[in-house]
C-alpha atoms as a PDB file:
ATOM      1  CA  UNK A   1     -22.575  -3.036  21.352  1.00  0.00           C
ATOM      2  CA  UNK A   2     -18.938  -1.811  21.951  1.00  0.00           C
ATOM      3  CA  UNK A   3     -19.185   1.732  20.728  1.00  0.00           C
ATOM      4  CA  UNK A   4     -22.161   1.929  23.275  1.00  0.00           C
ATOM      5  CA  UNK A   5     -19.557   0.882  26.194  1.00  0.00           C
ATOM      6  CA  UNK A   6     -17.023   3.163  24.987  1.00  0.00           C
ATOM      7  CA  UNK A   7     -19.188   5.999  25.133  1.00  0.00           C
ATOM      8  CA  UNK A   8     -20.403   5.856  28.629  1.00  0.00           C
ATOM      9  CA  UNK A   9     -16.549   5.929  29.482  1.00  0.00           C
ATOM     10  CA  UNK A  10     -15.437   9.471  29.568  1.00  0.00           C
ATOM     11  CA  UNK A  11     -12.065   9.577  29.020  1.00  0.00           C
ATOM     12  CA  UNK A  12     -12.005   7.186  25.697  1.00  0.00           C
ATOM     13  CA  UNK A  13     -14.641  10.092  24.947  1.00  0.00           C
ATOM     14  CA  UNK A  14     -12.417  12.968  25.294  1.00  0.00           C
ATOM     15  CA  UNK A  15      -9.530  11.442  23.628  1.00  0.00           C
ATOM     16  CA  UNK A  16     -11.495  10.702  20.203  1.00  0.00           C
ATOM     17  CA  UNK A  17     -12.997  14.386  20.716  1.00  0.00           C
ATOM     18  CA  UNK A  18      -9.524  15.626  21.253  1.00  0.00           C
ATOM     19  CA  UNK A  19      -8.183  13.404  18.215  1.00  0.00           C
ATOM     20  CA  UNK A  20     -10.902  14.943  15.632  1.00  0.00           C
ATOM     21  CA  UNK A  21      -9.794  18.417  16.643  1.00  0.00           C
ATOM     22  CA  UNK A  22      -6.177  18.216  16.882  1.00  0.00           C
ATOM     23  CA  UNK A  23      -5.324  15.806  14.227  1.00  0.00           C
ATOM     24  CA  UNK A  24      -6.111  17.832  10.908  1.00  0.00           C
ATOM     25  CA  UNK A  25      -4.249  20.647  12.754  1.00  0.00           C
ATOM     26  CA  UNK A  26      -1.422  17.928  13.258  1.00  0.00           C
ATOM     27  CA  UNK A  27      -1.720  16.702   9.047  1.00  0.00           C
ATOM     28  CA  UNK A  28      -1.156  20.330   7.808  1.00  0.00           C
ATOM     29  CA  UNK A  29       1.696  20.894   9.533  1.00  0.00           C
ATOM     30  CA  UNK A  30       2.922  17.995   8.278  1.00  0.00           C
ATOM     31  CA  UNK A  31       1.737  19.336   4.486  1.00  0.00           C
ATOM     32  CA  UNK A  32       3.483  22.712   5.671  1.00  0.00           C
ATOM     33  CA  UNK A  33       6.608  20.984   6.653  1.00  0.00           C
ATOM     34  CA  UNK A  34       6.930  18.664   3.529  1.00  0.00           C
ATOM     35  CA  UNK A  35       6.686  21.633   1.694  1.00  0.00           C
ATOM     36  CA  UNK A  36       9.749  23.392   3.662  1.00  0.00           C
ATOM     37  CA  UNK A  37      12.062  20.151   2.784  1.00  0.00           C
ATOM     38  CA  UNK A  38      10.848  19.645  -0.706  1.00  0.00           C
ATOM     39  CA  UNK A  39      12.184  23.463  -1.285  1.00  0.00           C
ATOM     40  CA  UNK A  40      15.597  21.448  -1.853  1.00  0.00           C
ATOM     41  CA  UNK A  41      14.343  18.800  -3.868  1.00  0.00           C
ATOM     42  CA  UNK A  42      13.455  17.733  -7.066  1.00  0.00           C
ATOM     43  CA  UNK A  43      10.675  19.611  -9.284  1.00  0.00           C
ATOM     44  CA  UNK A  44       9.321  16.533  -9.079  1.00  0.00           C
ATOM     45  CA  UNK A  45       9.308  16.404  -5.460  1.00  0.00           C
ATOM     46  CA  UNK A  46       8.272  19.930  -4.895  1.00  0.00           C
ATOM     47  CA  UNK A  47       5.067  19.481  -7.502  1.00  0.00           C
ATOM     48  CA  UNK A  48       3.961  16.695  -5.036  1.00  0.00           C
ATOM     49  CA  UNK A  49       4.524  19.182  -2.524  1.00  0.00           C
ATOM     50  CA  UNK A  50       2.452  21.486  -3.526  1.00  0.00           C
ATOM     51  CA  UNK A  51      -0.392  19.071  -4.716  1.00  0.00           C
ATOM     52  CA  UNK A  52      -0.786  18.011  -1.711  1.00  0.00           C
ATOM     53  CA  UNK A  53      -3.124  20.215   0.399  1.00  0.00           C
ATOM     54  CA  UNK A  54      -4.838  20.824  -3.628  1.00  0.00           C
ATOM     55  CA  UNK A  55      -5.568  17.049  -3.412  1.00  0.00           C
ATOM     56  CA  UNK A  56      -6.923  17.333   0.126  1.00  0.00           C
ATOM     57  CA  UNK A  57      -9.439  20.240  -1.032  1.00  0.00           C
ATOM     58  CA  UNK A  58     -10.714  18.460  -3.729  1.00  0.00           C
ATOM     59  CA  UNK A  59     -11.083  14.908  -1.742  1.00  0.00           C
ATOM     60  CA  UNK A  60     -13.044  17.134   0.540  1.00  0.00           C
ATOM     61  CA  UNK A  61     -15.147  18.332  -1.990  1.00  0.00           C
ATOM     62  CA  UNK A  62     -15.601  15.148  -3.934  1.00  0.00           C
ATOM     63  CA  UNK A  63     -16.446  13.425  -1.050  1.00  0.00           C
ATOM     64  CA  UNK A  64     -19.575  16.256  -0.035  1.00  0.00           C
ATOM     65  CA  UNK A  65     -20.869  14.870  -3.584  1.00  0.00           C
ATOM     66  CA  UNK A  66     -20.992  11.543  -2.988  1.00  0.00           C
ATOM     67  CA  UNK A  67     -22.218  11.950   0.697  1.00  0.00           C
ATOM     68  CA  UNK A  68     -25.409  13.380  -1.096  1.00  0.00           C
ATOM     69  CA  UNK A  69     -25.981  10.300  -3.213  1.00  0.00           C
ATOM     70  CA  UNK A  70     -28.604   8.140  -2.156  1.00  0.00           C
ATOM     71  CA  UNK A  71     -28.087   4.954  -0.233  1.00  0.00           C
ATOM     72  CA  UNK A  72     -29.121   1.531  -0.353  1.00  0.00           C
ATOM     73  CA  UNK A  73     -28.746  -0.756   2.477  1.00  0.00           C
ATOM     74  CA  UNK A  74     -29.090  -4.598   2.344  1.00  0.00           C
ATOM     75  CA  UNK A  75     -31.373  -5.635   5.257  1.00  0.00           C
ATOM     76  CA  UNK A  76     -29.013  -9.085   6.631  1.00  0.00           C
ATOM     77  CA  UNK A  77     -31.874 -10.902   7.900  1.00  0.00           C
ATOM     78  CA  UNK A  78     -34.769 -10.577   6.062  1.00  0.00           C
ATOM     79  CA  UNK A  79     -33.030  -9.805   2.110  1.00  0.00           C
ATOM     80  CA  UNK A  80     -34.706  -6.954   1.667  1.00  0.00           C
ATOM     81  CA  UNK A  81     -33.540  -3.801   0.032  1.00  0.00           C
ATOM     82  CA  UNK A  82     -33.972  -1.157   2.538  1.00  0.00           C
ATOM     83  CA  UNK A  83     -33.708   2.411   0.981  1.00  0.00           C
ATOM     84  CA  UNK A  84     -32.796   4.867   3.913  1.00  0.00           C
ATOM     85  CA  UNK A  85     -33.555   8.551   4.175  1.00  0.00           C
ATOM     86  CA  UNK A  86     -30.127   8.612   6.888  1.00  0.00           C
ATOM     87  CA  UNK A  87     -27.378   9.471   4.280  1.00  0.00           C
ATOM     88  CA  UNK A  88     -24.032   7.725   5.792  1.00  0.00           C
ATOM     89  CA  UNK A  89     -21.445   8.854   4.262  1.00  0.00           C
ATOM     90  CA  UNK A  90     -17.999   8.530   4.075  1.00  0.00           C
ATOM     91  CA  UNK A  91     -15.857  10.461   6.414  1.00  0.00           C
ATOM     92  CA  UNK A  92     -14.658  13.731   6.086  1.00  0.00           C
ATOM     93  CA  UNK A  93     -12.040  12.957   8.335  1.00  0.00           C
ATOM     94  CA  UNK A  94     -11.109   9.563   7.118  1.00  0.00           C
ATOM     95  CA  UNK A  95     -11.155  11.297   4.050  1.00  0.00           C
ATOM     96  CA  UNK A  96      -9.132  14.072   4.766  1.00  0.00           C
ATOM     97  CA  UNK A  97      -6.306  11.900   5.949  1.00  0.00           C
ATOM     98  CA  UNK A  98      -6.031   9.216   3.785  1.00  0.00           C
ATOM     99  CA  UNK A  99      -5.666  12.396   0.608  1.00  0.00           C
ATOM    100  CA  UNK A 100      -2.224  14.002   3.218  1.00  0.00           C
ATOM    101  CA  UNK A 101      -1.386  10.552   3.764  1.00  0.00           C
ATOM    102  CA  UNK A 102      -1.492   9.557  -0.325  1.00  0.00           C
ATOM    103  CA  UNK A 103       0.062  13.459  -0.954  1.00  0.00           C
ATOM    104  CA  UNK A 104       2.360  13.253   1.127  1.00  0.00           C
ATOM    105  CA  UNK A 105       3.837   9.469  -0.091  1.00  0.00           C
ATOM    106  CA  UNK A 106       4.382  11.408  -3.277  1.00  0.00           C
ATOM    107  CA  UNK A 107       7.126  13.460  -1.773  1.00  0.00           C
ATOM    108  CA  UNK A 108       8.595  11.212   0.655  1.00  0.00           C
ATOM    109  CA  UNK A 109       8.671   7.832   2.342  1.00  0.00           C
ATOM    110  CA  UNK A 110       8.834   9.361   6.097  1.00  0.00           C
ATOM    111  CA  UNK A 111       6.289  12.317   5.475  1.00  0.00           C
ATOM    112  CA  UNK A 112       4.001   9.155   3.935  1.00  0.00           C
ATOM    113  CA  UNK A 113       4.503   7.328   6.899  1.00  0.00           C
ATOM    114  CA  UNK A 114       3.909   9.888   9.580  1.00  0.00           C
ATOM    115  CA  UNK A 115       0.828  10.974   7.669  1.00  0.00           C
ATOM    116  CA  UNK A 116      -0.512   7.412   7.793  1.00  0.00           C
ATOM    117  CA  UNK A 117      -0.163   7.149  11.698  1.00  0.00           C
ATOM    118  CA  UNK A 118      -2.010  10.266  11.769  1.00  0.00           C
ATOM    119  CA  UNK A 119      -4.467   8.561   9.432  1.00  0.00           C
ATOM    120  CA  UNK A 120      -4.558   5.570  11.340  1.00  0.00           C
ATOM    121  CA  UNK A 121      -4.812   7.768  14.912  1.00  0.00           C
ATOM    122  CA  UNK A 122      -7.633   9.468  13.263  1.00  0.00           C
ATOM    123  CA  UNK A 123      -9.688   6.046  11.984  1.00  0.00           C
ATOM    124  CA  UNK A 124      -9.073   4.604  15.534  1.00  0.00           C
ATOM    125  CA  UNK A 125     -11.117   7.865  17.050  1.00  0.00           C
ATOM    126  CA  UNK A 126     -13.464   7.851  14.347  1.00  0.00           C
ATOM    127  CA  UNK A 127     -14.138   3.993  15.415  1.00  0.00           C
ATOM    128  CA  UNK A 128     -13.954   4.755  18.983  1.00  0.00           C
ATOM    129  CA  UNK A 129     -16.623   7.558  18.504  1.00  0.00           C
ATOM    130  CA  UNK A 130     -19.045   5.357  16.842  1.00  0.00           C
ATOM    131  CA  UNK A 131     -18.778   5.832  13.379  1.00  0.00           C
ATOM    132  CA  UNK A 132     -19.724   3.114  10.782  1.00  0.00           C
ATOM    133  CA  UNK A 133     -16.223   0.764   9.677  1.00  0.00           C
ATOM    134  CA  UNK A 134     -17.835   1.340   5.643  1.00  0.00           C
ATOM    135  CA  UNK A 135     -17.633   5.046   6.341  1.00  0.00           C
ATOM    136  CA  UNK A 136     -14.381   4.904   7.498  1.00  0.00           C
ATOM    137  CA  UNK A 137     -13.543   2.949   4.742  1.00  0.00           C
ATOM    138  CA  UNK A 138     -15.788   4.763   2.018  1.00  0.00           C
ATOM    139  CA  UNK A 139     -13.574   8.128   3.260  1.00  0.00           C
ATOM    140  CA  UNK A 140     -10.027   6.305   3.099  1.00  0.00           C
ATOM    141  CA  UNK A 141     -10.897   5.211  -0.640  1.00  0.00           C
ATOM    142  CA  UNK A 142     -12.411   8.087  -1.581  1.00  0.00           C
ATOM    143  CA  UNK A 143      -9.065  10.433  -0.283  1.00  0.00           C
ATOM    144  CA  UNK A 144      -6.480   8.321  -1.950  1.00  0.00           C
ATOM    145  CA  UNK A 145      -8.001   7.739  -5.615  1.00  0.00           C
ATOM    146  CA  UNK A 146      -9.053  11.427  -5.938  1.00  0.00           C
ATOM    147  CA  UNK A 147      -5.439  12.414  -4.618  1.00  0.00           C
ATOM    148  CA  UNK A 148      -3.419  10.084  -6.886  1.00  0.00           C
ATOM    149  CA  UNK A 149      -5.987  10.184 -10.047  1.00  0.00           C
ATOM    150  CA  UNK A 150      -5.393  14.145  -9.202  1.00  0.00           C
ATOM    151  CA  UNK A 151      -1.539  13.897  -9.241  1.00  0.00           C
ATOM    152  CA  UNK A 152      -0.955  11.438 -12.370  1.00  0.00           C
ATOM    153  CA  UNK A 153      -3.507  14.426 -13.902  1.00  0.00           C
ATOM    154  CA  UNK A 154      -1.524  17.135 -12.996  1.00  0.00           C
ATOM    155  CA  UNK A 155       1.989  15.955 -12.455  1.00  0.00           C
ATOM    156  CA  UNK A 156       3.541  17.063 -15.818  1.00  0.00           C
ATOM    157  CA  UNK A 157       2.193  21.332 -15.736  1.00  0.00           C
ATOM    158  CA  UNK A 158       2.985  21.156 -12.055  1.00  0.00           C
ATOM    159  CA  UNK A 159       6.856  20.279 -12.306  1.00  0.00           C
ATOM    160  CA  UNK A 160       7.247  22.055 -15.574  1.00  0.00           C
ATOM    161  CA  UNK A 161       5.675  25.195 -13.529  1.00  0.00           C
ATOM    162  CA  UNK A 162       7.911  24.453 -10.725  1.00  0.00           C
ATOM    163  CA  UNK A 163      11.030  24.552 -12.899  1.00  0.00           C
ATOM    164  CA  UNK A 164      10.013  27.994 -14.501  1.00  0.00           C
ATOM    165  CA  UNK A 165       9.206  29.535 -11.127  1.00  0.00           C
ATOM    166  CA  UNK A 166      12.781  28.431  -9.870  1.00  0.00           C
ATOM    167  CA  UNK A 167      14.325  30.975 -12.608  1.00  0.00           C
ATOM    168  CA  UNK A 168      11.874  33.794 -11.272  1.00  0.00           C
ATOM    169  CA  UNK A 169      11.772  35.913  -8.254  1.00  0.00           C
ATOM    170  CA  UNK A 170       9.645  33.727  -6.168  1.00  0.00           C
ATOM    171  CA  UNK A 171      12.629  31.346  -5.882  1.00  0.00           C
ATOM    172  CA  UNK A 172      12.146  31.593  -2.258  1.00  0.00           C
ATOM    173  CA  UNK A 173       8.792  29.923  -2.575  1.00  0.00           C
ATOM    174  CA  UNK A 174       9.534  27.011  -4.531  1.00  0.00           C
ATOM    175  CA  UNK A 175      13.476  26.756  -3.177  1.00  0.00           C
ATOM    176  CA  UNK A 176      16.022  26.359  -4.961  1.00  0.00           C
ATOM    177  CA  UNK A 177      15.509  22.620  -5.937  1.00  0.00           C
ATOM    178  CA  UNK A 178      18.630  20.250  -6.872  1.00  0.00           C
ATOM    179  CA  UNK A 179      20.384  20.901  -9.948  1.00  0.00           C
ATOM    180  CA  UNK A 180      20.192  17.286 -11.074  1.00  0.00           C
END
């Protein structure tokens, strides 16, 4: 099998090690720096902002639920249903950066499109470390529905709270915004 070439070869190894501890370090300073430029955008922008790492948390948590439902497997060669007592389950990881990826794509093009080559950085390691493609997969789906079901949930409090708190003394934290 491939993965079981790639991990007798130490440095591919080290590099998807390295990947799956520096990435999500990488993705929330990314969430940290939309967060800084959305200070001079729209409420609209800054809610999206600030939904964000809230719609990473609960893709994270949404996807320890269904990582606890039982599986079914389909057996390819003899048709049998073959009920497993390993839970696979979609990746925290893949998870976890598909939800800044989706966030961040509601603030801005470019902080969408960095997040998804740190997405797609991340899926290559997760690959290159052995993890199942429908895991991978299950993760990516699972980040960007709860994220976006999340947003279109919460979009209208969140900028109407952003536009109040822009007339208050923690101005600083949600910037001054545009006036238009």
């Amino acid at each position: 099998m491939f993965t079981d070439h790639l991990a007798t070869t130490h440095r591919l190894h080290t590099t998807a090690v390295v990947t799956m501890r520096v990435g999500p370090v990488l993705l929330v300073a990314l969430l940290g720096w939309a967060w800084w430029a959305a200070r001079r955008e729209r409420p609209a922008a800054m809610a999206a902002a600030l939904w964000a790492p809230i719609g990473v948390v609960a893709t994270v948590a949404a996807n320890q639920v269904v990582e606890r439902l039982p599986t079914v497997r389909w057996a390819a060669f003899h048709g049998l249903v073959v009920h497993s007592s390993d839970l696979p389950g979609p990746s925290d990881h893949a998870a976890m950066a598909s939800a800044t990826a989706a966030g961040l794509f509601l603030v801005g093009r470019r902080f969408g499109l960095a997040a998804c080559g740190g997405w797609l950085v991340i899926a290559l390691a997760l690959a290159l470390g052995g993890a199942e493609p429908d895991d991978v997969a299950g993760g990516t789906v699972i980040g960007v529905t709860v994220t976006l079901i999340g947003f279109v949930i919460v979009e209208g409090p969140l900028r109407r709270a952003v536009s109040r708190l822009r007339r208050t003394r923690l101005r600083p934290f949600t910037g001054a915004g545009e006036t238009s």
